[in-house]
N, C-alpha and C. Protein backbone atom coordinates (compact mmCIF):
# COMPACT_ATOMS: atom_id res chain seq x y z
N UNK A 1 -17.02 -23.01 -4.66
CA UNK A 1 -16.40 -21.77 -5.07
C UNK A 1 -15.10 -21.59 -4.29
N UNK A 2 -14.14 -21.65 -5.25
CA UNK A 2 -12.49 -20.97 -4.32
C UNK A 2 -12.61 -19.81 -3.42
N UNK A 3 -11.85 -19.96 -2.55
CA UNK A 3 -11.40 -18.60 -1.55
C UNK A 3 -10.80 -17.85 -2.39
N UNK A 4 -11.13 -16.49 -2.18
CA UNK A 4 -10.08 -15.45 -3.02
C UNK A 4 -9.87 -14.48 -2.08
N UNK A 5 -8.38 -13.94 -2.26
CA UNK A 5 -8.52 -12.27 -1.61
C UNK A 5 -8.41 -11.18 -2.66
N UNK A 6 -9.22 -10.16 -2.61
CA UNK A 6 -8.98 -9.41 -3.17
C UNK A 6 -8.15 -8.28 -3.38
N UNK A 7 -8.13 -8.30 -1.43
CA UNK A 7 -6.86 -6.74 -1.72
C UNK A 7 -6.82 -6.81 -0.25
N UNK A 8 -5.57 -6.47 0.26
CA UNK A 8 -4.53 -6.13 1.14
C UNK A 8 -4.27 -4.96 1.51
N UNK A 9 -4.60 -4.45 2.50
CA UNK A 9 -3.86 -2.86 2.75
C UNK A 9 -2.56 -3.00 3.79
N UNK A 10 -1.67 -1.76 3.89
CA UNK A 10 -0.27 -1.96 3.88
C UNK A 10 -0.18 -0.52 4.22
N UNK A 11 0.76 -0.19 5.65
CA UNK A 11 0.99 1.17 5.61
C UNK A 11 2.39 1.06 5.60
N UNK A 12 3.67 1.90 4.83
CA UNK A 12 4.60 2.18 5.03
C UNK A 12 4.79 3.95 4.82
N UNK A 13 6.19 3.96 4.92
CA UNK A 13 6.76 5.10 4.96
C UNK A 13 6.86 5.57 3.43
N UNK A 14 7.28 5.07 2.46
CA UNK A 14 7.11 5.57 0.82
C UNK A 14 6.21 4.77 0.13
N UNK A 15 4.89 4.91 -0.29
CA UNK A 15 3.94 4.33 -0.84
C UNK A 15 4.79 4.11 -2.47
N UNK A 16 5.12 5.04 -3.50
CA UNK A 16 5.72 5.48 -4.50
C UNK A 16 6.97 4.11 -4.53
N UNK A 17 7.59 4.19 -3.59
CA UNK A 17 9.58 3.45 -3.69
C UNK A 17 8.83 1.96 -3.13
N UNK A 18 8.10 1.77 -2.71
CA UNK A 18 7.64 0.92 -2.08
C UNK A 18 7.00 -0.09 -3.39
N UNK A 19 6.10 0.65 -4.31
CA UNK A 19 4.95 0.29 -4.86
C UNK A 19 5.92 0.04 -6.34
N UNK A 20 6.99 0.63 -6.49
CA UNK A 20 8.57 0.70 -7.51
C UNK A 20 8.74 -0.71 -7.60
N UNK A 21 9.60 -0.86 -6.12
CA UNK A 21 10.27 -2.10 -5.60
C UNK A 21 9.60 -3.46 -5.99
N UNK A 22 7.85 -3.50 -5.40
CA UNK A 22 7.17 -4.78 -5.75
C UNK A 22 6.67 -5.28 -7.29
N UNK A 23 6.51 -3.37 -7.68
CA UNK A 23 6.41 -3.87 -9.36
C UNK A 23 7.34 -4.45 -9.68
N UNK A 24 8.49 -4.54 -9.55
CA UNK A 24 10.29 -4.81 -10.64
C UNK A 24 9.99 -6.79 -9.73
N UNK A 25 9.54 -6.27 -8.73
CA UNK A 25 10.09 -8.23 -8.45
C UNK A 25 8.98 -8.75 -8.66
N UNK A 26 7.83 -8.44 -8.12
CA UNK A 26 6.53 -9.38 -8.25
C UNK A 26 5.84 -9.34 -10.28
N UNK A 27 6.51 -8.47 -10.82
CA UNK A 27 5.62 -8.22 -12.33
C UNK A 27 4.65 -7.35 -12.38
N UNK A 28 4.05 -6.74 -11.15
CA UNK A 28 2.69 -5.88 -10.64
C UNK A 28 2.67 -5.05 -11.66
N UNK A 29 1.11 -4.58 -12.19
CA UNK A 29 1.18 -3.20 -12.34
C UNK A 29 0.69 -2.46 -11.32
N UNK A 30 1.11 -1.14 -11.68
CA UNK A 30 -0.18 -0.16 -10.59
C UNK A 30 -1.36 0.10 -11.35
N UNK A 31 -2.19 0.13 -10.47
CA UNK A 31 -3.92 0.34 -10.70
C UNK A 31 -4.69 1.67 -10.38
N UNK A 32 -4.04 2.25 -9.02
CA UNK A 32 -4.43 3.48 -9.00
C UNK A 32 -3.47 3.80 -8.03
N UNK A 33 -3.47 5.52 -7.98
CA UNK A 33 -2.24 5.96 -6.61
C UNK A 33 -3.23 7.52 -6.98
N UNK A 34 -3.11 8.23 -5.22
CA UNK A 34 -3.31 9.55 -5.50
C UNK A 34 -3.56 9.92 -3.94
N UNK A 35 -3.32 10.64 -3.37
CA UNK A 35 -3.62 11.82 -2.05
C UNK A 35 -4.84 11.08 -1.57
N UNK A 36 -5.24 11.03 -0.42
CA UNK A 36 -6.32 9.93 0.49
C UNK A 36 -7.09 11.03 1.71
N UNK A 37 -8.16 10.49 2.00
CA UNK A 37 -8.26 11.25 3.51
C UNK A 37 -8.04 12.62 3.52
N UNK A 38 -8.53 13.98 2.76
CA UNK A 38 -8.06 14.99 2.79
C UNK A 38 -6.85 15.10 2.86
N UNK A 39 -5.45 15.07 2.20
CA UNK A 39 -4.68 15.01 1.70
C UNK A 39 -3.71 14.33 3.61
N UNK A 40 -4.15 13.36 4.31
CA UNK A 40 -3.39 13.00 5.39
C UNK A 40 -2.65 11.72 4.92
N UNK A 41 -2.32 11.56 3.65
CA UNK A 41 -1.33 10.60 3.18
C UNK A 41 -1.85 10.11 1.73
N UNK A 42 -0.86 9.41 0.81
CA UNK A 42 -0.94 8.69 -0.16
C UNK A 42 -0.91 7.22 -0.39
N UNK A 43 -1.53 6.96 -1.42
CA UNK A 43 -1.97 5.69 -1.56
C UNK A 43 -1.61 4.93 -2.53
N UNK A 44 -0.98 3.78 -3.46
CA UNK A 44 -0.23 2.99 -4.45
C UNK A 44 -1.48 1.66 -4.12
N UNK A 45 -2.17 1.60 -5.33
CA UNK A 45 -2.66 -0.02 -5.96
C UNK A 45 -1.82 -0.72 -6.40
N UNK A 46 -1.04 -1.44 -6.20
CA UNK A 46 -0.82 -2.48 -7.32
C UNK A 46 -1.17 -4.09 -7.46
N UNK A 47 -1.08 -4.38 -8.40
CA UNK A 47 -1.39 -5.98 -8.50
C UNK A 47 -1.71 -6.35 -9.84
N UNK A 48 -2.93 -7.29 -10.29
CA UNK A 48 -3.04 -7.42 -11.66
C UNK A 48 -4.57 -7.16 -11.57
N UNK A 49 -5.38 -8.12 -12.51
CA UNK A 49 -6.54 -7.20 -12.62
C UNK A 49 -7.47 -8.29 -11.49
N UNK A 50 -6.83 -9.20 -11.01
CA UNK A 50 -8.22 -9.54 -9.71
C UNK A 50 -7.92 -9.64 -8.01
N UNK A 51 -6.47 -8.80 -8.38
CA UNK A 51 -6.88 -8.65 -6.93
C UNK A 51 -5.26 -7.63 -6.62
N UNK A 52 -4.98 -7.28 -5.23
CA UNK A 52 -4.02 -6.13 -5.17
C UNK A 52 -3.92 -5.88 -3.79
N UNK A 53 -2.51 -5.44 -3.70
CA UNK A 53 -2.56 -4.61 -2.51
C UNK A 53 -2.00 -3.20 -2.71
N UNK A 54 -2.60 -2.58 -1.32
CA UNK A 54 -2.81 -1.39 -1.21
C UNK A 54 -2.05 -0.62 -0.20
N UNK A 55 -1.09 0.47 -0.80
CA UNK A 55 0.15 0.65 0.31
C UNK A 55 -0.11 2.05 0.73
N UNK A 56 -0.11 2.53 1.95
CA UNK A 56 -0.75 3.89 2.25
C UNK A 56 0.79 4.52 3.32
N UNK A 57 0.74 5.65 2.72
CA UNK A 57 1.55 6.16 3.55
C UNK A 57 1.42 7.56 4.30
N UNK A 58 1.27 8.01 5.55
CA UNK A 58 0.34 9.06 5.86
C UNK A 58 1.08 9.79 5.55
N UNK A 59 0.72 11.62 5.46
CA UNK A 59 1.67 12.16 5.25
C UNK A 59 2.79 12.56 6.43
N UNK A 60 2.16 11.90 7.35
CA UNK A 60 3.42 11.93 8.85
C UNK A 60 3.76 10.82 9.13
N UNK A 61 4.54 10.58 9.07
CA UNK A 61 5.12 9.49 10.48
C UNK A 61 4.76 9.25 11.76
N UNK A 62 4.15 8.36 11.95
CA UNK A 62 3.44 8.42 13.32
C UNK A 62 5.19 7.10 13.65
N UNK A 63 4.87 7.52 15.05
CA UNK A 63 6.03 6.59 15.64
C UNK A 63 4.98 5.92 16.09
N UNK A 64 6.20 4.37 16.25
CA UNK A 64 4.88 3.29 16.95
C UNK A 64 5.83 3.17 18.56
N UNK A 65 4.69 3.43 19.53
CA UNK A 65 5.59 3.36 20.61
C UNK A 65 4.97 1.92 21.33
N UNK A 66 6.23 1.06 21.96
CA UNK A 66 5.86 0.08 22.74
C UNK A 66 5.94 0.28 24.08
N UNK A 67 4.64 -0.38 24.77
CA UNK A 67 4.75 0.01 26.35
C UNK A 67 4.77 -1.25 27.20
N UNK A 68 5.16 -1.86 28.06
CA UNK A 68 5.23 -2.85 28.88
C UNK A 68 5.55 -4.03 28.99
N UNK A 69 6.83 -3.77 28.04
CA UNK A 69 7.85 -4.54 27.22
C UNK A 69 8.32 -5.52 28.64
């Protein structure tokens, strides 16, 4: 039996412009999108029908801080 993946998760800053962008180059459709986690960010499916990734964007910006550079 082949290896498969099924799905990928992905956090950026615009789930929506993000989930735009990969449809127009990769061919993707979207599969599902809607408010996550009591509304602490949104979420974009796309891919085809066996497998996808999944782009989440909270509704804040968390900064990523580096320490001991």
């Amino acid at each position: 039996m082949p290896l498969t993946l099924e799905h990928v998760n992905g956090t950026v800053t615009d789930a929506k412009a993000t989930a735009a962008w990969m449809k127009s180059v990769c061919g993707w459709k979207g599969r599902w999108e809607g408010s996550v986690m009591g509304g602490a960010g949104y979420t974009v499916h796309i891919g085809d029908d066996k497998s996808y990734i999944e782009l989440y964007a909270p509704a804040e910006a968390q900064p990523i801080l580096f320490t001991n550079l």
